[in-house]
Each structure stands twice: as C-alpha cells, then as structure tokens.
PDB file of N, CA and C in Angstrom:
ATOM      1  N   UNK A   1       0.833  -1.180   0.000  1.00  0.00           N
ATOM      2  CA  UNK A   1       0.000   0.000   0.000  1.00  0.00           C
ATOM      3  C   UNK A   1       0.876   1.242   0.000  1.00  0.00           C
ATOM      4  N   UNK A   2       0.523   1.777  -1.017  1.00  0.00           N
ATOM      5  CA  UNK A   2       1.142   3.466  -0.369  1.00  0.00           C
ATOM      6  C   UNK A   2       0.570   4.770   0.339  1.00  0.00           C
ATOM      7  N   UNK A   3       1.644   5.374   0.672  1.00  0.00           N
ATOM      8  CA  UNK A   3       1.460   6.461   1.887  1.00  0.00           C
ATOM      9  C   UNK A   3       0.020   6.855   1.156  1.00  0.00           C
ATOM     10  N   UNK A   4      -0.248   7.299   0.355  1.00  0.00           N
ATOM     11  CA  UNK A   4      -1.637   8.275   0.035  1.00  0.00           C
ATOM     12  C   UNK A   4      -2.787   7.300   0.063  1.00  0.00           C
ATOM     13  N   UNK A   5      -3.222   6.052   0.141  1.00  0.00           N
ATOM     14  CA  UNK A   5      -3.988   5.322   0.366  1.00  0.00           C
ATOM     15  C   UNK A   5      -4.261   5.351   2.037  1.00  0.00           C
ATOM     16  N   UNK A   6      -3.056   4.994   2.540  1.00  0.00           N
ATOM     17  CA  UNK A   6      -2.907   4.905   4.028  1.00  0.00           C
ATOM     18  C   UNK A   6      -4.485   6.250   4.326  1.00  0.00           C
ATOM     19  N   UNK A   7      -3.132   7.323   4.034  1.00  0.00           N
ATOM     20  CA  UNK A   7      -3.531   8.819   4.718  1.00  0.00           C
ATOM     21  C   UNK A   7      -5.345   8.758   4.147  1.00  0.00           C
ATOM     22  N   UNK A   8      -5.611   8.126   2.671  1.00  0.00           N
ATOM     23  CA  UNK A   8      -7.333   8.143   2.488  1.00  0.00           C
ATOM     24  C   UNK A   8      -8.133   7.585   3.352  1.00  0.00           C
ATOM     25  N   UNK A   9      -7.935   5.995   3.920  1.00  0.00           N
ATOM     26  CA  UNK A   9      -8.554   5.245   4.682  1.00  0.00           C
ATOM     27  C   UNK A   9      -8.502   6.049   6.208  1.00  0.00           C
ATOM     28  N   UNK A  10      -7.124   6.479   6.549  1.00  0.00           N
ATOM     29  CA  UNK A  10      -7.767   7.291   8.133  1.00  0.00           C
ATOM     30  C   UNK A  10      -8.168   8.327   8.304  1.00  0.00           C
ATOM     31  N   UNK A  11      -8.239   9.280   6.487  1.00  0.00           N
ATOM     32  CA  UNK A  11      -9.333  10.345   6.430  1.00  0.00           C
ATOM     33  C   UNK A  11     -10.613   9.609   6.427  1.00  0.00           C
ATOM     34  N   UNK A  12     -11.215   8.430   6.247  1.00  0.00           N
ATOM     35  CA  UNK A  12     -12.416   8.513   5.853  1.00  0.00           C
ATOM     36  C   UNK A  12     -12.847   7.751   7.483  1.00  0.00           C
ATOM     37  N   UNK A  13     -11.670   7.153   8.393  1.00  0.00           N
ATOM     38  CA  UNK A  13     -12.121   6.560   9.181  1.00  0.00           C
ATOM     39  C   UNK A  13     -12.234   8.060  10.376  1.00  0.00           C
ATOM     40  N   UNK A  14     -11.658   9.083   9.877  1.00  0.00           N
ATOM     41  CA  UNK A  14     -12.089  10.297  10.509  1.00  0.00           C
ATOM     42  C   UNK A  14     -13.176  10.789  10.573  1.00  0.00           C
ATOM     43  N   UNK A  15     -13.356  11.029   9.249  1.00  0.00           N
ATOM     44  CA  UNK A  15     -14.596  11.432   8.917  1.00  0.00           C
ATOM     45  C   UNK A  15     -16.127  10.579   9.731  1.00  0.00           C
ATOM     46  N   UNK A  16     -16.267   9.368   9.864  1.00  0.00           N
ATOM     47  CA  UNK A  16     -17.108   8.819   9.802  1.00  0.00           C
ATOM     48  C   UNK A  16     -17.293   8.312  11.142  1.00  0.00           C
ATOM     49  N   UNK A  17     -16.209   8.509  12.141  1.00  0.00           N
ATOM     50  CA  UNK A  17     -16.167   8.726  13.641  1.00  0.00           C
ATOM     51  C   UNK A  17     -16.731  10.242  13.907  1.00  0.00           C
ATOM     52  N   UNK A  18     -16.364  11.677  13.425  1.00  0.00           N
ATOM     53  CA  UNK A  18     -17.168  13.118  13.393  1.00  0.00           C
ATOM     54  C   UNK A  18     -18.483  12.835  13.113  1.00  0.00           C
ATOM     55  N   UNK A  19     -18.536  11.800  12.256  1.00  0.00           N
ATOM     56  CA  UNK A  19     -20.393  11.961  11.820  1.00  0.00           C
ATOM     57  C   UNK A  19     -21.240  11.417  13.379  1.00  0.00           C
ATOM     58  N   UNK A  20     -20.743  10.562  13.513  1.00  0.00           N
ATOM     59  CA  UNK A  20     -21.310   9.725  14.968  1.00  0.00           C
ATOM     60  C   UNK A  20     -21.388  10.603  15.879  1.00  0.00           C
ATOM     61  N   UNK A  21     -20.252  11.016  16.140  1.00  0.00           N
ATOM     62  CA  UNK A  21     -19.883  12.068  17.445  1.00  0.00           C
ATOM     63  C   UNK A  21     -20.698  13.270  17.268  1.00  0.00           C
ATOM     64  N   UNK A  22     -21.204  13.899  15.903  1.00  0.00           N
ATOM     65  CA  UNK A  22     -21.693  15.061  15.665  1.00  0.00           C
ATOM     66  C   UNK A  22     -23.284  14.009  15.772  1.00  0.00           C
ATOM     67  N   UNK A  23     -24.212  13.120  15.411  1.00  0.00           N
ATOM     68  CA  UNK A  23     -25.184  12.682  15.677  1.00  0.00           C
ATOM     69  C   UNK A  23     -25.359  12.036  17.101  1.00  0.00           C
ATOM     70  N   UNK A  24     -24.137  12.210  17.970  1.00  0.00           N
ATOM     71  CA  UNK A  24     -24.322  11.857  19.390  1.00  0.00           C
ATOM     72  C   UNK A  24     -24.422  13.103  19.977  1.00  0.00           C
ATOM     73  N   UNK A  25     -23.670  13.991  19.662  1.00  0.00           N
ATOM     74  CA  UNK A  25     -24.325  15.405  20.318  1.00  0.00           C
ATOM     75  C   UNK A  25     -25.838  15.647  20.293  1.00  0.00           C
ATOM     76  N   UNK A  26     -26.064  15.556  19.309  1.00  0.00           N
ATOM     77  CA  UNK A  26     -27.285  16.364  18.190  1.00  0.00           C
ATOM     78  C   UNK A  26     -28.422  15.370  19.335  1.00  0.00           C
ATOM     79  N   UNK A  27     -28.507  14.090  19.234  1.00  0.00           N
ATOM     80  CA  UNK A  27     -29.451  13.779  19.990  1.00  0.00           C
ATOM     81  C   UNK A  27     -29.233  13.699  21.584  1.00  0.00           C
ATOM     82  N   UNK A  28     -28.224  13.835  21.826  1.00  0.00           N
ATOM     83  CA  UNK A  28     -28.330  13.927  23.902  1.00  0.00           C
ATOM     84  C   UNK A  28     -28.741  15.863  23.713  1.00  0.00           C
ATOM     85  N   UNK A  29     -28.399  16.920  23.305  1.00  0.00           N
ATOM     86  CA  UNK A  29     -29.382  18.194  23.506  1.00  0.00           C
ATOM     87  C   UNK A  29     -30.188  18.054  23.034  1.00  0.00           C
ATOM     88  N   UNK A  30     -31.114  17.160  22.356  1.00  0.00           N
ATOM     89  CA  UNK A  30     -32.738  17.266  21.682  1.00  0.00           C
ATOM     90  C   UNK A  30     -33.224  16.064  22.888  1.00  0.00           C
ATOM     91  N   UNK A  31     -32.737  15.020  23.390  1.00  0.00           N
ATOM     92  CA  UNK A  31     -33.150  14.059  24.462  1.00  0.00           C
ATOM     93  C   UNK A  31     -33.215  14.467  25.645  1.00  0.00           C
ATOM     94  N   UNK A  32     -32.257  15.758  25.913  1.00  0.00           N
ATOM     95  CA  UNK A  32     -31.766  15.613  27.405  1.00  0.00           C
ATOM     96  C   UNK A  32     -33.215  16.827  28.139  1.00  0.00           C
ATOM     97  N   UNK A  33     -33.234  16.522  29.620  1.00  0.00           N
ATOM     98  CA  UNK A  33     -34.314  17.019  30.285  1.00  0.00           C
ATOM     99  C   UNK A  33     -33.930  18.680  29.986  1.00  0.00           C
ATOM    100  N   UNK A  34     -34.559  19.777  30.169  1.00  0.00           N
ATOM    101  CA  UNK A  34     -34.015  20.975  30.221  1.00  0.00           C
ATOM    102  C   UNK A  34     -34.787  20.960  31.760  1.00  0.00           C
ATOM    103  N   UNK A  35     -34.170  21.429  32.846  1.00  0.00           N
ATOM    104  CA  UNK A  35     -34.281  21.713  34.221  1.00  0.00           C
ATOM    105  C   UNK A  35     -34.358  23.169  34.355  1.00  0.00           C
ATOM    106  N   UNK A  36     -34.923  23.636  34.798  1.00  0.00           N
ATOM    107  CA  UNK A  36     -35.208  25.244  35.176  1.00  0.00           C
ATOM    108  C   UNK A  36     -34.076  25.365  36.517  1.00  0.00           C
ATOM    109  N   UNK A  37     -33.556  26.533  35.902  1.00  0.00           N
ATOM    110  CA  UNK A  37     -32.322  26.696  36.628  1.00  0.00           C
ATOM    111  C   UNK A  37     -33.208  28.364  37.648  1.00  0.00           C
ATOM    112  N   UNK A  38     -33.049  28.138  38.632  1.00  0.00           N
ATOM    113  CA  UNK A  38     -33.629  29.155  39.781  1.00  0.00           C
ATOM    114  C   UNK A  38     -32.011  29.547  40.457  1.00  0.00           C
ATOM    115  N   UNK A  39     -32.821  31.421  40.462  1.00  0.00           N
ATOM    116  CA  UNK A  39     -31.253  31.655  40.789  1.00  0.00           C
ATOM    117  C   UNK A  39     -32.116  32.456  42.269  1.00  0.00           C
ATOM    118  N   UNK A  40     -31.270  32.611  43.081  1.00  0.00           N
ATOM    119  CA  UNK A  40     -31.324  33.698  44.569  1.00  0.00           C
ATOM    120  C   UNK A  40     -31.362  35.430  44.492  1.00  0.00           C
ATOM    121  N   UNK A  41     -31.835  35.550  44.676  1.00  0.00           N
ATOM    122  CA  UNK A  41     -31.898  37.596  44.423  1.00  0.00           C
ATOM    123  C   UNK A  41     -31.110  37.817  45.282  1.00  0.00           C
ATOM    124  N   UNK A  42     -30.937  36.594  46.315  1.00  0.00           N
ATOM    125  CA  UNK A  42     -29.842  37.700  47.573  1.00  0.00           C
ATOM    126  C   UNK A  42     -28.797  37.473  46.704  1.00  0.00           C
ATOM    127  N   UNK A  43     -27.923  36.556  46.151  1.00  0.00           N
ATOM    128  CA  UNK A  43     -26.908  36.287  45.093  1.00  0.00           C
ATOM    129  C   UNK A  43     -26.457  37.605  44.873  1.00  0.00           C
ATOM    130  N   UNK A  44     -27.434  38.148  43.598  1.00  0.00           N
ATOM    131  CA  UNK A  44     -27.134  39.090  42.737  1.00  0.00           C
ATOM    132  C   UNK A  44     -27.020  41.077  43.722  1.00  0.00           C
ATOM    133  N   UNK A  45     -27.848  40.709  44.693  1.00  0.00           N
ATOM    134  CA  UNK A  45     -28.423  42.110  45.402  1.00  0.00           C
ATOM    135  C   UNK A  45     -27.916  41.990  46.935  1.00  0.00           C
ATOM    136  N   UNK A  46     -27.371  43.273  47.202  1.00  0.00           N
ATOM    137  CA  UNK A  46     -26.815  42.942  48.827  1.00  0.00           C
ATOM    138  C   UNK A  46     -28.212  43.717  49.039  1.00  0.00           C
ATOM    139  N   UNK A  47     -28.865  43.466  50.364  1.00  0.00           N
ATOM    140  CA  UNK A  47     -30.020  43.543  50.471  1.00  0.00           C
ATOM    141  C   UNK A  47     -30.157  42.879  51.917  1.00  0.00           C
ATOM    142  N   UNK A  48     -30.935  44.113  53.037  1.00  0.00           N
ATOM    143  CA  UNK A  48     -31.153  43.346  54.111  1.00  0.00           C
ATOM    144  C   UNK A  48     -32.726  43.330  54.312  1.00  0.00           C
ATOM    145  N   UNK A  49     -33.536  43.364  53.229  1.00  0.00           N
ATOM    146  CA  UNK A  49     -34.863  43.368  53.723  1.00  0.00           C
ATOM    147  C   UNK A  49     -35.729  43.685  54.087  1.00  0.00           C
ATOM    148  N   UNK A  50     -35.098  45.315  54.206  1.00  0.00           N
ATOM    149  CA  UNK A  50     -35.814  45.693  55.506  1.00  0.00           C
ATOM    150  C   UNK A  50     -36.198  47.075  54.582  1.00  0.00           C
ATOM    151  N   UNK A  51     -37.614  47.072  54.982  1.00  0.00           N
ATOM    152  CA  UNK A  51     -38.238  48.158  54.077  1.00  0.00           C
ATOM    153  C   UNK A  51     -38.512  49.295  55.175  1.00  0.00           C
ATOM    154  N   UNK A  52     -38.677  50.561  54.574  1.00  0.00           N
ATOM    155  CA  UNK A  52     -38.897  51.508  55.588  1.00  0.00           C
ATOM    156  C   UNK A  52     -40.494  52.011  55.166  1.00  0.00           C
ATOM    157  N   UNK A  53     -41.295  52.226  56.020  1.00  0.00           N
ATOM    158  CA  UNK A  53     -42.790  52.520  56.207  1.00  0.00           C
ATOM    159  C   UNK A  53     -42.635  53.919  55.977  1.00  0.00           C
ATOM    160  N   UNK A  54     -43.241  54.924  55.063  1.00  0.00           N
ATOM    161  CA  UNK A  54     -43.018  56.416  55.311  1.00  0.00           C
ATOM    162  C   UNK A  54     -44.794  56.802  54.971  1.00  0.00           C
ATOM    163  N   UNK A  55     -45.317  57.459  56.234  1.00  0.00           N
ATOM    164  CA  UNK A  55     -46.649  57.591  56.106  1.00  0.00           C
ATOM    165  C   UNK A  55     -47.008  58.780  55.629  1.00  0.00           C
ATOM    166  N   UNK A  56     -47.745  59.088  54.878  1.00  0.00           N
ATOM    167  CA  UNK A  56     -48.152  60.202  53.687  1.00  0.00           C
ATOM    168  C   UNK A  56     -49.445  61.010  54.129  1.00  0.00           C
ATOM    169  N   UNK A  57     -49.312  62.122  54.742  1.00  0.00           N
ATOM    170  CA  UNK A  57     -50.688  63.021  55.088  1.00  0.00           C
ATOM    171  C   UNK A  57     -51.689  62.896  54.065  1.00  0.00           C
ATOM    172  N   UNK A  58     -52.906  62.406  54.045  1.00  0.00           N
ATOM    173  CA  UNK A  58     -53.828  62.767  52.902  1.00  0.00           C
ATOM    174  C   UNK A  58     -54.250  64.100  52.951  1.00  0.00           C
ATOM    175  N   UNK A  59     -54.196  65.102  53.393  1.00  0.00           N
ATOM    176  CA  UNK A  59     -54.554  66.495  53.486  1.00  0.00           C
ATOM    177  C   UNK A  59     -53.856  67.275  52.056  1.00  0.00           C
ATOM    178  N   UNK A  60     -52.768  66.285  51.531  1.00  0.00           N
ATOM    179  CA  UNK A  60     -51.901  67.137  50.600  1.00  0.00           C
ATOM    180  C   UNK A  60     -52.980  67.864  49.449  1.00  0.00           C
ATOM    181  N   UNK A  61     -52.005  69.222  49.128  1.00  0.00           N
ATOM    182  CA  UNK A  61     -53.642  69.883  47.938  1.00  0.00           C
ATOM    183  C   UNK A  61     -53.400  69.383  46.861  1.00  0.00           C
ATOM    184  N   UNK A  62     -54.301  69.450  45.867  1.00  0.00           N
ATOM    185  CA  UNK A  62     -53.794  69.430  44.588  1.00  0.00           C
ATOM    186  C   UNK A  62     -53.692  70.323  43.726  1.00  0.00           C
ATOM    187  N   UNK A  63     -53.207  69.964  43.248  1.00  0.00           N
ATOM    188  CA  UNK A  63     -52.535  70.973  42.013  1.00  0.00           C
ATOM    189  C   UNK A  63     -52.117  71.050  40.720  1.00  0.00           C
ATOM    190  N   UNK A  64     -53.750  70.227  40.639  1.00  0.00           N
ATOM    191  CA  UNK A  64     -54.428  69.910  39.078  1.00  0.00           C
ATOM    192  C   UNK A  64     -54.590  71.137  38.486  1.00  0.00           C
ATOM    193  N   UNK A  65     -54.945  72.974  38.995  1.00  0.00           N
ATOM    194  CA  UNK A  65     -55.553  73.396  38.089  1.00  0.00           C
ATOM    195  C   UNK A  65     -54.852  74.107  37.886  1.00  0.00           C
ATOM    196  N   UNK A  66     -53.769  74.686  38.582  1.00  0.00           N
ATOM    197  CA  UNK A  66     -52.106  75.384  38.104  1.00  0.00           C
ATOM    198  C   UNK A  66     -51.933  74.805  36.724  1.00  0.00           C
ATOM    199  N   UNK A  67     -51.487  73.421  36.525  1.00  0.00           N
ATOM    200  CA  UNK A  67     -51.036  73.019  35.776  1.00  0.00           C
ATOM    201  C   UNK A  67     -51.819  73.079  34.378  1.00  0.00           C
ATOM    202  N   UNK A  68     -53.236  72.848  34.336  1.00  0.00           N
ATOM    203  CA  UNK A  68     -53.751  72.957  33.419  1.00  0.00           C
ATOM    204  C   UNK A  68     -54.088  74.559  32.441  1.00  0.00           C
ATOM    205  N   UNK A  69     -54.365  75.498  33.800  1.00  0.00           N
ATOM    206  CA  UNK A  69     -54.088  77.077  33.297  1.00  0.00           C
ATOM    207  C   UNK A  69     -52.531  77.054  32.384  1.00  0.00           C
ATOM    208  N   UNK A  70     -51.833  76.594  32.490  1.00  0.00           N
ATOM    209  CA  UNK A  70     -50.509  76.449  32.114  1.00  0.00           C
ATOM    210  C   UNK A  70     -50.496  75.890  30.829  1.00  0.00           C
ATOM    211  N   UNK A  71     -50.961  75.244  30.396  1.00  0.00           N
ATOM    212  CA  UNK A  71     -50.948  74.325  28.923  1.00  0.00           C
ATOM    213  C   UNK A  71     -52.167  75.440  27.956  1.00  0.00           C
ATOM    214  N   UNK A  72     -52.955  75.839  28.715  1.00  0.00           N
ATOM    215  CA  UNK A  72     -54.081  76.418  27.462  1.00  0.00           C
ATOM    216  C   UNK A  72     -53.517  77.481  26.762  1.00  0.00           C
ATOM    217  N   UNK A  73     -53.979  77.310  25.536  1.00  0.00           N
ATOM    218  CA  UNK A  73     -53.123  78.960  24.459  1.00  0.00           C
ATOM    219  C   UNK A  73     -53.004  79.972  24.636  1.00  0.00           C
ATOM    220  N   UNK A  74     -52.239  81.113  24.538  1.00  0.00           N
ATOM    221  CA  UNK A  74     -52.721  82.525  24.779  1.00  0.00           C
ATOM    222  C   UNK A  74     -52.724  82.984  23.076  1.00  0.00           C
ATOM    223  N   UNK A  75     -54.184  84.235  23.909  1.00  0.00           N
ATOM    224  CA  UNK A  75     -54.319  84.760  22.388  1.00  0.00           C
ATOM    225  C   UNK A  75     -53.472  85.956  22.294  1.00  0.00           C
ATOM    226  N   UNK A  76     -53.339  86.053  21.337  1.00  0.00           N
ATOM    227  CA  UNK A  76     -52.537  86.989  20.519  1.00  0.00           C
ATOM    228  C   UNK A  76     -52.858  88.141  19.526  1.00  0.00           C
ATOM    229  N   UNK A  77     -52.898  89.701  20.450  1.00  0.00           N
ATOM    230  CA  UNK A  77     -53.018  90.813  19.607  1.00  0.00           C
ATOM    231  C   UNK A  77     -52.588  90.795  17.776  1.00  0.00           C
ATOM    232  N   UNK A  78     -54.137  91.048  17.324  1.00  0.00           N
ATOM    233  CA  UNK A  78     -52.826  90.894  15.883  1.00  0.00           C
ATOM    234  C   UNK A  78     -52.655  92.559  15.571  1.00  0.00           C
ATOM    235  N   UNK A  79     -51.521  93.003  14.831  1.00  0.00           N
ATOM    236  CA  UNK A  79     -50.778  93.979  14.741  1.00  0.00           C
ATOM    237  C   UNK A  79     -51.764  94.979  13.956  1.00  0.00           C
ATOM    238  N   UNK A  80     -51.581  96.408  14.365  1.00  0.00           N
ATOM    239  CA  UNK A  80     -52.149  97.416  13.125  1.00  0.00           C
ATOM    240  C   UNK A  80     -50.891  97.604  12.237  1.00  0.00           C
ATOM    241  N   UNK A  81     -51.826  97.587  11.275  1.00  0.00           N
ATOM    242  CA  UNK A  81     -50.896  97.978   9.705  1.00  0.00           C
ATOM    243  C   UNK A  81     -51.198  99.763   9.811  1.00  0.00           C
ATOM    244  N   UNK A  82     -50.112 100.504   9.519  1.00  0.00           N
ATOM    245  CA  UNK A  82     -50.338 101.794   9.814  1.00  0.00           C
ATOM    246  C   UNK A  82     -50.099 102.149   8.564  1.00  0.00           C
ATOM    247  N   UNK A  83     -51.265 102.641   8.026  1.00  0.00           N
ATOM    248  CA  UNK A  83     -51.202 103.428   6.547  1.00  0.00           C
ATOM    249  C   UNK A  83     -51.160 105.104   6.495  1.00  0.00           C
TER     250      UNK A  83
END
C-alpha cells in the first residue's frame, strides 16, 4: 500500500467517527431534560430586607388646576398695519 492510500482510509475513518460524534451530540441536547435553573436575588443584590414605612398626610392639595391654566393657548393681539 502506499502512503496516500494509508492517509485516504484514516481520512475517511475520521470522517465517519465526526459523523457519529456530531449525531451523538445532536441527539443527547434534543433528548436531554431541560431543568429550570432558579437563581437567589440575595446572590445578585446585597439587600437586608428591611423596608422603611413612610406615612403620607392625605390632606396634601392638589394641584391639578395650576397646571392645566398652564398648557391652554394665549391669544394673541394681531398687529395694526399703519397706513
């Protein structure tokens, strides 16, 4: 046998071990379970928990109609033409 025969037969015995190995991948990620991976918020967040209560007078005014005087158009003198 010569060298370039050799080198064909353990290209093709390459090749045809990749095919397996690439159809053994292919079906263990299409077979395999997918598990829901749960992560910890304390992990990611330093965080002690602790919320602070801040109590809010309902007496506050409002001050809906400021704002709305504020948006409406103003009219506008129109000019004399002086002949």
């Amino acid at each position: 046998m010569k060298l370039s025969k050799i080198l064909k037969v353990i290209g093709i015995l390459v090749a045809i071990a990749g095919l397996f190995a690439a159809a053994y991948f292919a079906v263990k990620k299409i077979m395999d379970r997918q598990e829901p991976e749960y992560f910890d918020d304390n992990d990611f967040f330093e965080c002690d928990n602790d919320l602070e209560i801040i109590e809010v007078a309902d007496d506050a005014p409002a001050e809906e109609a400021p704002a709305e005087e504020a948006h409406a158009p103003k009219k506008k003198k129109a000019a004399k033409k002086a002949e």
